[in-house]
C-alpha atoms as a PDB file:
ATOM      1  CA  UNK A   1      10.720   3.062  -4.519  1.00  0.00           C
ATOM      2  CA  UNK A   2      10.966   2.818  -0.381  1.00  0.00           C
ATOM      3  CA  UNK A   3       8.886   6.477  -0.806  1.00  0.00           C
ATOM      4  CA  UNK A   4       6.653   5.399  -3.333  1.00  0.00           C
ATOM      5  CA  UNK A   5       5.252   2.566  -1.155  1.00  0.00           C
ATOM      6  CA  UNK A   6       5.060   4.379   1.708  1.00  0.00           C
ATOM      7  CA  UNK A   7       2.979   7.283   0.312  1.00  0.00           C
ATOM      8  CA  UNK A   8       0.682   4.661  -1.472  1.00  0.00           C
ATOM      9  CA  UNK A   9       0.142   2.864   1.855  1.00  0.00           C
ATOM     10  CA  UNK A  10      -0.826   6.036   3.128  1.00  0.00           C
ATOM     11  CA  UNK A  11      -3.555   6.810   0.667  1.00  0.00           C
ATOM     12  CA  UNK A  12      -5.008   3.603   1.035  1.00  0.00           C
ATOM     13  CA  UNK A  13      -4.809   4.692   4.823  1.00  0.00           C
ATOM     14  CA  UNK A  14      -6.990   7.586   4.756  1.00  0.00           C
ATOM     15  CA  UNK A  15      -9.294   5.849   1.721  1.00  0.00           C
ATOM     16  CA  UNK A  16     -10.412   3.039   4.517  1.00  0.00           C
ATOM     17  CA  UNK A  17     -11.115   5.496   7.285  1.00  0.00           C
ATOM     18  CA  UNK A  18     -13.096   7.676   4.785  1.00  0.00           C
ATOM     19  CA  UNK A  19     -15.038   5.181   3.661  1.00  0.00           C
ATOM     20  CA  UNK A  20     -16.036   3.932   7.172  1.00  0.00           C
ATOM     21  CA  UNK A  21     -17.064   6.998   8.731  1.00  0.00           C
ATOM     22  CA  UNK A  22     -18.646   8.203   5.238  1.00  0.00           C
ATOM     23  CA  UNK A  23     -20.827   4.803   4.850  1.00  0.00           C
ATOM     24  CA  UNK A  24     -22.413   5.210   8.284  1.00  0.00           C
ATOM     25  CA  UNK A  25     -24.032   8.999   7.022  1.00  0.00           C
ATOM     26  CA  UNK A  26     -25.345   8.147   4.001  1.00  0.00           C
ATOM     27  CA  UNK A  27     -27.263   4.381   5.048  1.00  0.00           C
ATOM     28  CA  UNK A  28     -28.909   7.045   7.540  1.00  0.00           C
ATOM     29  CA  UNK A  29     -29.720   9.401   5.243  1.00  0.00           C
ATOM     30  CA  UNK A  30     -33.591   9.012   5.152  1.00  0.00           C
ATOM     31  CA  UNK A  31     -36.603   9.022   7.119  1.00  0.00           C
ATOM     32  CA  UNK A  32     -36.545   5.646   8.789  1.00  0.00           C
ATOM     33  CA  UNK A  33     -38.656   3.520  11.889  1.00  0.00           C
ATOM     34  CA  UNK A  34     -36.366   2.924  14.412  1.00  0.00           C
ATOM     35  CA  UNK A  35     -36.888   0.344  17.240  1.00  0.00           C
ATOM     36  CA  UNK A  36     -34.850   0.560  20.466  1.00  0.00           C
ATOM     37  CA  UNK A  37     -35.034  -2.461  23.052  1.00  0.00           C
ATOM     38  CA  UNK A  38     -37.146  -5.404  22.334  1.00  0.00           C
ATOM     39  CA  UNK A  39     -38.817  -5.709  18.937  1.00  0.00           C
ATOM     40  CA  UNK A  40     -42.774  -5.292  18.630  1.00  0.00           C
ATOM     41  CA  UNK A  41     -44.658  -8.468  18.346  1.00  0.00           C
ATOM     42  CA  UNK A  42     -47.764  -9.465  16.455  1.00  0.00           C
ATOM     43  CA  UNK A  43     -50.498  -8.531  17.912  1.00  0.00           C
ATOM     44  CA  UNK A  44     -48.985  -6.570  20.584  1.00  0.00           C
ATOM     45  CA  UNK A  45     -48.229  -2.928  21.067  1.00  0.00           C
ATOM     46  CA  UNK A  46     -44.968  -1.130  20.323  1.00  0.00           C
ATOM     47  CA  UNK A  47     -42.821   1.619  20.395  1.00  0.00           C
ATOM     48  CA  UNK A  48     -41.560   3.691  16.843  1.00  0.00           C
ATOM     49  CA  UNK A  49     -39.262   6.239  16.768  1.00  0.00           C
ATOM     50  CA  UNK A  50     -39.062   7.910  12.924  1.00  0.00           C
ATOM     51  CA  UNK A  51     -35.246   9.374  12.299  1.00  0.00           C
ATOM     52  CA  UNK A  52     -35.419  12.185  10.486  1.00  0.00           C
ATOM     53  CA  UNK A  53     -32.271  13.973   8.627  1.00  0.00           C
ATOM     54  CA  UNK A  54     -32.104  17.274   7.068  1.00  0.00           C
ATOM     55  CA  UNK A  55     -31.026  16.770   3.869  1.00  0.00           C
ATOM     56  CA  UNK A  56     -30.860  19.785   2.427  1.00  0.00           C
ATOM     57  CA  UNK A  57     -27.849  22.659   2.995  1.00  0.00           C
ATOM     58  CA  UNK A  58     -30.441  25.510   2.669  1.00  0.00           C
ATOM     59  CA  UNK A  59     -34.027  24.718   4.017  1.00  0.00           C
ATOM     60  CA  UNK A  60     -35.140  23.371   7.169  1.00  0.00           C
ATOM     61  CA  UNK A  61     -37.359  20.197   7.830  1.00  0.00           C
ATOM     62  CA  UNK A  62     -40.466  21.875   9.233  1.00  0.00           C
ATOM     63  CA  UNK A  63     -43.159  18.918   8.773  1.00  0.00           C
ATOM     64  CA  UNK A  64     -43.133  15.198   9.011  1.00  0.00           C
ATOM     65  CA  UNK A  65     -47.051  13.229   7.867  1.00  0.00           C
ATOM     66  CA  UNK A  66     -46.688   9.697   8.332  1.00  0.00           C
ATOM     67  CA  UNK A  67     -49.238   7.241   6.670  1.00  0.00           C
ATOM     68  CA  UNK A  68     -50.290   4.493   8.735  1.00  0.00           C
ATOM     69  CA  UNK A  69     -52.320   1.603   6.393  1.00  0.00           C
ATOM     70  CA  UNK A  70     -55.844   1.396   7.355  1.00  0.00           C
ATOM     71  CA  UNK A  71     -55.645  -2.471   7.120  1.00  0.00           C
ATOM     72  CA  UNK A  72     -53.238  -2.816  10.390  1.00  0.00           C
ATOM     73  CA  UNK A  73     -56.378  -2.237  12.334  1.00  0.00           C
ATOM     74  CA  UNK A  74     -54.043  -0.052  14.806  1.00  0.00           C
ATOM     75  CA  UNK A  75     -56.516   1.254  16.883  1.00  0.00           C
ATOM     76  CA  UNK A  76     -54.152   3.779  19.214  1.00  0.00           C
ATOM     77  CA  UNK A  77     -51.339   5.627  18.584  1.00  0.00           C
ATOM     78  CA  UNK A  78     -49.601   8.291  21.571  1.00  0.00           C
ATOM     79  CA  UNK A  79     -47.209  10.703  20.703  1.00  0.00           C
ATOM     80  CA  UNK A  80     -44.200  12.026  22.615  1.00  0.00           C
ATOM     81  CA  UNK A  81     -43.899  15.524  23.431  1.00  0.00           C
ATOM     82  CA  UNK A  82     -40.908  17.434  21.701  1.00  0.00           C
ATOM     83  CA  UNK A  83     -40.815  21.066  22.530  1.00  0.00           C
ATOM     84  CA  UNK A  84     -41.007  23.315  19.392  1.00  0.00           C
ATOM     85  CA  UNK A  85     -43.239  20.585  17.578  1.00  0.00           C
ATOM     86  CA  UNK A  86     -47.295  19.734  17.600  1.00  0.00           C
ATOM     87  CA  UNK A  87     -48.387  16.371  16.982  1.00  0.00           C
ATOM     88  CA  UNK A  88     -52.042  15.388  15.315  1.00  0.00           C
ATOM     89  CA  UNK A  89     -53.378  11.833  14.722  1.00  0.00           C
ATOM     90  CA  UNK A  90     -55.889  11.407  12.515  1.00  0.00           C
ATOM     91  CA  UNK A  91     -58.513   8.041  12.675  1.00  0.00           C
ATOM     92  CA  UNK A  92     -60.553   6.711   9.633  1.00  0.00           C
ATOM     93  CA  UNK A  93     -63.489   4.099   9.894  1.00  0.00           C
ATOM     94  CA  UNK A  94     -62.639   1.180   8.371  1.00  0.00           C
ATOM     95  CA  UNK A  95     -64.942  -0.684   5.911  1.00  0.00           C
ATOM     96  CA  UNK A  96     -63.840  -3.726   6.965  1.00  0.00           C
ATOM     97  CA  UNK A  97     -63.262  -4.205  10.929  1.00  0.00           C
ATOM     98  CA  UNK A  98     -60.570  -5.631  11.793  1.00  0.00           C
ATOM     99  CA  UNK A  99     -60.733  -8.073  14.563  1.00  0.00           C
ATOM    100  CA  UNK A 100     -57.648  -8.365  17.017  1.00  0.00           C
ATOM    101  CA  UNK A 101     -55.750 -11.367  18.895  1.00  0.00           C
ATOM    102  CA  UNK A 102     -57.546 -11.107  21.879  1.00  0.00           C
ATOM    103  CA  UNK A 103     -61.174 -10.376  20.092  1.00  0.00           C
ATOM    104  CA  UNK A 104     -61.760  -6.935  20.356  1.00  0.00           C
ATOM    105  CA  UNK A 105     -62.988  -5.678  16.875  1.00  0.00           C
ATOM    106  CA  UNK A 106     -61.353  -2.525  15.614  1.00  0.00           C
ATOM    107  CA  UNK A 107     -64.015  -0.289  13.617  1.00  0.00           C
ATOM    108  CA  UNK A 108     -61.870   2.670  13.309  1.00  0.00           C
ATOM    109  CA  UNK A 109     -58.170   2.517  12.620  1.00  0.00           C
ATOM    110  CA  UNK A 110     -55.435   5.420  13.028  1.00  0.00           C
ATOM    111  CA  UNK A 111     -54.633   6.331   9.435  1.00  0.00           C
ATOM    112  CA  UNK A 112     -51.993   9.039   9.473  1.00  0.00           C
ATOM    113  CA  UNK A 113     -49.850  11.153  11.959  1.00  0.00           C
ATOM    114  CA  UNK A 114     -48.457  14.910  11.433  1.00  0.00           C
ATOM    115  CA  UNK A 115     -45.590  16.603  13.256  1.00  0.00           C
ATOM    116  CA  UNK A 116     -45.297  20.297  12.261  1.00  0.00           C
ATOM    117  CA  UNK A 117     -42.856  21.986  13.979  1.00  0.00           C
ATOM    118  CA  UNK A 118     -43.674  25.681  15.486  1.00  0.00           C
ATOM    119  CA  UNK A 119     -42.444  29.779  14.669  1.00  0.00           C
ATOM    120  CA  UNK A 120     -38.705  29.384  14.862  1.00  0.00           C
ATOM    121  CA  UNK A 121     -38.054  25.643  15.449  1.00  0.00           C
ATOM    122  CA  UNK A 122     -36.863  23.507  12.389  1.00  0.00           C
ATOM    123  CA  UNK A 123     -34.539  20.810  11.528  1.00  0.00           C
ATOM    124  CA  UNK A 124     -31.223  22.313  10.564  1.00  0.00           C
ATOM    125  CA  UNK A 125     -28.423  21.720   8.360  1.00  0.00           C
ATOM    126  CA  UNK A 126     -26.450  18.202   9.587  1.00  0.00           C
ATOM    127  CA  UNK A 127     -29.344  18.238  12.347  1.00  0.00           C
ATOM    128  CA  UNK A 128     -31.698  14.898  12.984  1.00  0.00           C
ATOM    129  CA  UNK A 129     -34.955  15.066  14.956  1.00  0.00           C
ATOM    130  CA  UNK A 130     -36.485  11.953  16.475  1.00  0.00           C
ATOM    131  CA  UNK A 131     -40.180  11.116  16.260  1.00  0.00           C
ATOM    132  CA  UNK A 132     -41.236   9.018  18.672  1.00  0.00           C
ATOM    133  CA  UNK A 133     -45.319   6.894  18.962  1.00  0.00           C
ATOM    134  CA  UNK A 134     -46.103   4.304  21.060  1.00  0.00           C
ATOM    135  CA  UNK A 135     -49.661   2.099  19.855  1.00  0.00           C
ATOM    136  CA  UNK A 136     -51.299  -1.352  18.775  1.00  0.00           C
ATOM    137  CA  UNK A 137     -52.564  -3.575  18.719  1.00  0.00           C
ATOM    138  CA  UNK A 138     -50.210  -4.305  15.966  1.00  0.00           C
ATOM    139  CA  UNK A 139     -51.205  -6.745  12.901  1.00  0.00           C
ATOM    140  CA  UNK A 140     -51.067 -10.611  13.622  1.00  0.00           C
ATOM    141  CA  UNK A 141     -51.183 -11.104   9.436  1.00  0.00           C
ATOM    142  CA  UNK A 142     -47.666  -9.026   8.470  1.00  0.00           C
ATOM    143  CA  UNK A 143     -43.976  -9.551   8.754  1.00  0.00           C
ATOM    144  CA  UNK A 144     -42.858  -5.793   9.135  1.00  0.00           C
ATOM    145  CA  UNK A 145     -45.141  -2.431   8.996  1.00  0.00           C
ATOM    146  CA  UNK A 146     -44.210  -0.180   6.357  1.00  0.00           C
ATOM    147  CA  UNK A 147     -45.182   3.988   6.680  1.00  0.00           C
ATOM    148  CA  UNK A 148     -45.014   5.860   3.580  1.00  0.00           C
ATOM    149  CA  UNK A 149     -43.744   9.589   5.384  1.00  0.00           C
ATOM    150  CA  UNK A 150     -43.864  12.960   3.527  1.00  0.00           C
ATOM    151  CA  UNK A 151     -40.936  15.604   4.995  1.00  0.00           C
ATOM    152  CA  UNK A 152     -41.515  19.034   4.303  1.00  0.00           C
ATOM    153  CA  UNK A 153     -39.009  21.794   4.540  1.00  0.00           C
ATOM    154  CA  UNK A 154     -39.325  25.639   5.363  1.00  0.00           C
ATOM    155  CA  UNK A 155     -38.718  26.521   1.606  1.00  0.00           C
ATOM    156  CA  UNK A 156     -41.236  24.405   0.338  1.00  0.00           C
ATOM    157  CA  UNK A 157     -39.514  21.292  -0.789  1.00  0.00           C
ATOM    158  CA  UNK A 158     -41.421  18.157  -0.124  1.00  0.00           C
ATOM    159  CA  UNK A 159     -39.374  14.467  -0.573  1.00  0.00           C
ATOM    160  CA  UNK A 160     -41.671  11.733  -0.162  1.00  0.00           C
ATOM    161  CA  UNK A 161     -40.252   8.344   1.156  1.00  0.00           C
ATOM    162  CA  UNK A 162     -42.795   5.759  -0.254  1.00  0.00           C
ATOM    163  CA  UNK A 163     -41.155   3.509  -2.307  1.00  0.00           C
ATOM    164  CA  UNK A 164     -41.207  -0.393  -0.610  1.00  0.00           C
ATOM    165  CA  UNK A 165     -38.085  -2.329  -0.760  1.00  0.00           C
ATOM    166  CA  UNK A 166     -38.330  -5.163  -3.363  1.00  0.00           C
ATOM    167  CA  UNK A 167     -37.680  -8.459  -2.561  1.00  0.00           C
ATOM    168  CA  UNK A 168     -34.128  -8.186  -3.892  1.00  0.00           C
ATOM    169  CA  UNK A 169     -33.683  -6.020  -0.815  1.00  0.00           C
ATOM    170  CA  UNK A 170     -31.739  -3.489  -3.236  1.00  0.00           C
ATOM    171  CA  UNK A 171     -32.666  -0.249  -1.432  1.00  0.00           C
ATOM    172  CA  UNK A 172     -35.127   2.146  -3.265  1.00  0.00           C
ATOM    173  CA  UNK A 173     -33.727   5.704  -3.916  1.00  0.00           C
ATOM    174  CA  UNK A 174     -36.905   7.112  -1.235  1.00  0.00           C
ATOM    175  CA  UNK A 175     -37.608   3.642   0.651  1.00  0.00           C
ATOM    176  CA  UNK A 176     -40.334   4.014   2.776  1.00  0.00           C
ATOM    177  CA  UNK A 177     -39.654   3.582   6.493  1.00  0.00           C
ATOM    178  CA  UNK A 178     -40.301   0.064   7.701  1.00  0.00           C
ATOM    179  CA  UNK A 179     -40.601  -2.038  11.206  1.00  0.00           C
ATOM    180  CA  UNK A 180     -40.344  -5.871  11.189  1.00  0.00           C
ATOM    181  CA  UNK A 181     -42.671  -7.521  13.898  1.00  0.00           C
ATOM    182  CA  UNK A 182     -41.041 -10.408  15.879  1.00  0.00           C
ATOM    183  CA  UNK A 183     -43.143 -13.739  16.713  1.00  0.00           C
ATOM    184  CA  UNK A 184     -46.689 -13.023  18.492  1.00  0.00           C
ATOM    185  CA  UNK A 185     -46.309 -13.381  22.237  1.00  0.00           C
ATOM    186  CA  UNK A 186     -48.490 -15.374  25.004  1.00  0.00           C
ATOM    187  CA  UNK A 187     -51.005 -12.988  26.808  1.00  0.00           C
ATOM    188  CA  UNK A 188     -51.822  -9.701  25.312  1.00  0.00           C
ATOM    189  CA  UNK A 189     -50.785  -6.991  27.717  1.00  0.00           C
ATOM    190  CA  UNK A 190     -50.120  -3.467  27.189  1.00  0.00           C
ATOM    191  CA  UNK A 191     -46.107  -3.319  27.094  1.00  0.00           C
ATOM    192  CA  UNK A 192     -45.867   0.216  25.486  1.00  0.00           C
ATOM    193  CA  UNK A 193     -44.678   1.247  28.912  1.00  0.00           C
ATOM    194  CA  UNK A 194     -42.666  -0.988  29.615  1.00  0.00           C
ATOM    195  CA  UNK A 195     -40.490  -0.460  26.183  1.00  0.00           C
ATOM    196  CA  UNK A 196     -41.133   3.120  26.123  1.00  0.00           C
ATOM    197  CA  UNK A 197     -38.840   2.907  29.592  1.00  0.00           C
ATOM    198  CA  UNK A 198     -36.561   0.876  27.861  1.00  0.00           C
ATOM    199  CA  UNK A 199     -36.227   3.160  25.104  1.00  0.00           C
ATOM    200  CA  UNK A 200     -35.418   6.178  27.514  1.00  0.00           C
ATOM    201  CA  UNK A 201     -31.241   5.901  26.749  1.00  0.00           C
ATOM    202  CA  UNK A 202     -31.295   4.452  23.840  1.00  0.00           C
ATOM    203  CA  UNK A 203     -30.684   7.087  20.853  1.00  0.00           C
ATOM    204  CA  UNK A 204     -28.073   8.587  22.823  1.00  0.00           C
ATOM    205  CA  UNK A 205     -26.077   4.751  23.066  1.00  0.00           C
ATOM    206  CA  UNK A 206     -27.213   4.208  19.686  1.00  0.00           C
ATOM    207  CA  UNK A 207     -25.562   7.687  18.310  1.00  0.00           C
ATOM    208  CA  UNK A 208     -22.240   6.684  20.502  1.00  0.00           C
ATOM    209  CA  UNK A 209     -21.872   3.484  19.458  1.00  0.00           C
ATOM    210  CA  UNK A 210     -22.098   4.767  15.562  1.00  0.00           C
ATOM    211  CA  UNK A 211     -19.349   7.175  16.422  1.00  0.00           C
ATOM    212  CA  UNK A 212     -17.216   4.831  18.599  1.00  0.00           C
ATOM    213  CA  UNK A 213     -17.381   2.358  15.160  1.00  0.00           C
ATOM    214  CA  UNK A 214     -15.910   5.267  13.114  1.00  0.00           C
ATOM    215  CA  UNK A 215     -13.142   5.984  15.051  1.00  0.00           C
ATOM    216  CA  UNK A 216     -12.126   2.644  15.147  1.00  0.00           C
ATOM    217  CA  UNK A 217     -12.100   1.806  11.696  1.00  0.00           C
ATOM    218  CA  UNK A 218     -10.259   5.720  12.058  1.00  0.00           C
ATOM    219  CA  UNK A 219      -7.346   4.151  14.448  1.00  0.00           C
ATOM    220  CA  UNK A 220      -7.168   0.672  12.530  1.00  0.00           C
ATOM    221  CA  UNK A 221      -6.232   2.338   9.254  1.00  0.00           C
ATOM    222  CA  UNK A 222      -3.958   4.921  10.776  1.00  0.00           C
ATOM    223  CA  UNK A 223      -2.169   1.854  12.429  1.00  0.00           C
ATOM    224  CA  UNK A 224      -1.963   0.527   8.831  1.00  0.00           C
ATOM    225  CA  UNK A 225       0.015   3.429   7.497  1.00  0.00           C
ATOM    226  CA  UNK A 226       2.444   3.731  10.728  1.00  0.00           C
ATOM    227  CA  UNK A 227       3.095  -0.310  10.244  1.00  0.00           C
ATOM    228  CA  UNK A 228       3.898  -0.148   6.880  1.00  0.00           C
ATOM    229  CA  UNK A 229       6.289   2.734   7.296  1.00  0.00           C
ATOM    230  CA  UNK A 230       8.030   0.821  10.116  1.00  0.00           C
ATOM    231  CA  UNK A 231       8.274  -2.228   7.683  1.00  0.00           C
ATOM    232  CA  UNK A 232       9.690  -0.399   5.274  1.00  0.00           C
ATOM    233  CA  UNK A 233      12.350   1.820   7.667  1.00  0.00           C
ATOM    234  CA  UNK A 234      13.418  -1.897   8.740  1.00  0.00           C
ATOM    235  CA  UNK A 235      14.358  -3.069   5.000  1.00  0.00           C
ATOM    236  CA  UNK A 236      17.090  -0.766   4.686  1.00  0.00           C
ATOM    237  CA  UNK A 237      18.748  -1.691   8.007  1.00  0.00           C
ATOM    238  CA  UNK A 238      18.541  -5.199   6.785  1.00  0.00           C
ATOM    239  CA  UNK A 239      19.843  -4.694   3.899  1.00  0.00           C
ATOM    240  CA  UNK A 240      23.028  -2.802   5.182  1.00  0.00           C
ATOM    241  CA  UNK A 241      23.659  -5.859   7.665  1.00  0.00           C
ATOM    242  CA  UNK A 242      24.323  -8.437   4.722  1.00  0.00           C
ATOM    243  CA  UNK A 243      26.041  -6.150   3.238  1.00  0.00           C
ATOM    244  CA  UNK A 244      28.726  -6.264   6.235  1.00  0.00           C
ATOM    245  CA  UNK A 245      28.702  -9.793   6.565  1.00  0.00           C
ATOM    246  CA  UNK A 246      29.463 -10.289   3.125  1.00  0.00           C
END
């Protein structure tokens, strides 16, 4: 019986730590708009990075097209540099200008953004590649930005990550990558700078504190097993001390 609890504490053991270091991979598993430091306001400017995972064992991520909705009004968008990748942005006139929070009228809006990646450079197989913009002036009239992305991989698959997040909040099976805008602040600077320097360390802290949080919930079950087998190595010694009193 002693044996039987033991190996059952063991199981559920292992089951915990699985399920921690597991969960973690697959609420990552999609394209998704990152933010690192202070959140973008209304009618500010920001910084985006879009997380991309290579899903698939056998093909490579070679493109990423990300839609931005003409009615933000987002009149500028920079790109970061990543070696092995070109980046194009892509501007439509708008039909209706869109006039921003500190009166300068938008007439043509940035509409979509395409990273393609160069001869020999792809996202690999349990690889991630980060995508990172910097632009406003973000929309005064939204909670959060949502960009419908398109990856592409080397063999020709394309997954499309479009679908918006009902107001269940239930995940979609390809949600579309989203950014929620904090409250609109006084003044209407140019921060992009400031949060792009802010942003310098983050995905490294933000990947080690992801790992640190596995290997905790790793340790805390492992200590689970080890105390249960010392409860149950105590029973017997208990037992065998009534029975000498007696």
């Amino acid at each position: 019986m002693s044996h039987h609890v033991f190996r059952r504490a063991g199981v559920l053991a292992t089951t915990v730590a699985a399920t921690g270091l597991l969960g973690a991979g697959i609420a990552s598993a999609h394209v998704s708009a990152n933010i690192y430091g202070d959140q973008p306001a209304k009618g500010g400017y920001g910084t985006i990075f879009f997380r991309v995972p290579n899903e698939d064992a056998a093909q490579g991520t070679v493109k990423l097209e990300v839609d931005v909705k003409p009615e933000y009004g987002i009149g500028s968008v920079r790109t970061k540099p990543i070696p092995g990748w070109t980046a194009e942005v892509s501007s439509s006139p708008l039909a209706n200008p869109v006039t921003t929070a500190s009166g300068t009228k938008i007439t043509e809006a940035v509409t979509k953004i395409v990273w393609t990646a160069q001869a020999g450079t792809k996202i690999g197989k349990n690889e991630f590649q980060e995508f990172q913009i910097s632009g406003g002036p973000l929309p005064t009239d939204v909670d959060q930005l949502e960009f419908p992305a398109i990856q592409t991989y080397d063999g020709g698959k394309v997954v499309s990550w479009n679908q918006p997040t009902p107001a269940s909040g239930e995940e979609p099976e390809h949600p579309a990558p989203t950014v929620k805008l904090a409250a609109a602040k006084g003044g209407h600077g140019h921060p992009a700078a400031t949060t792009e320097a802010k942003a310098t360390d983050a995905p490294s802290s933000d990947t080690t504190a992801r790992w640190l949080g596995g290997a905790g919930i790793l340790v805390g079950a492992l200590g689970l097993g080890v105390g249960a087998g010392s409860l149950l190595r105590r029973r017997p010694s208990a037992a065998k001390k009534t029975e000498g009193s007696e």
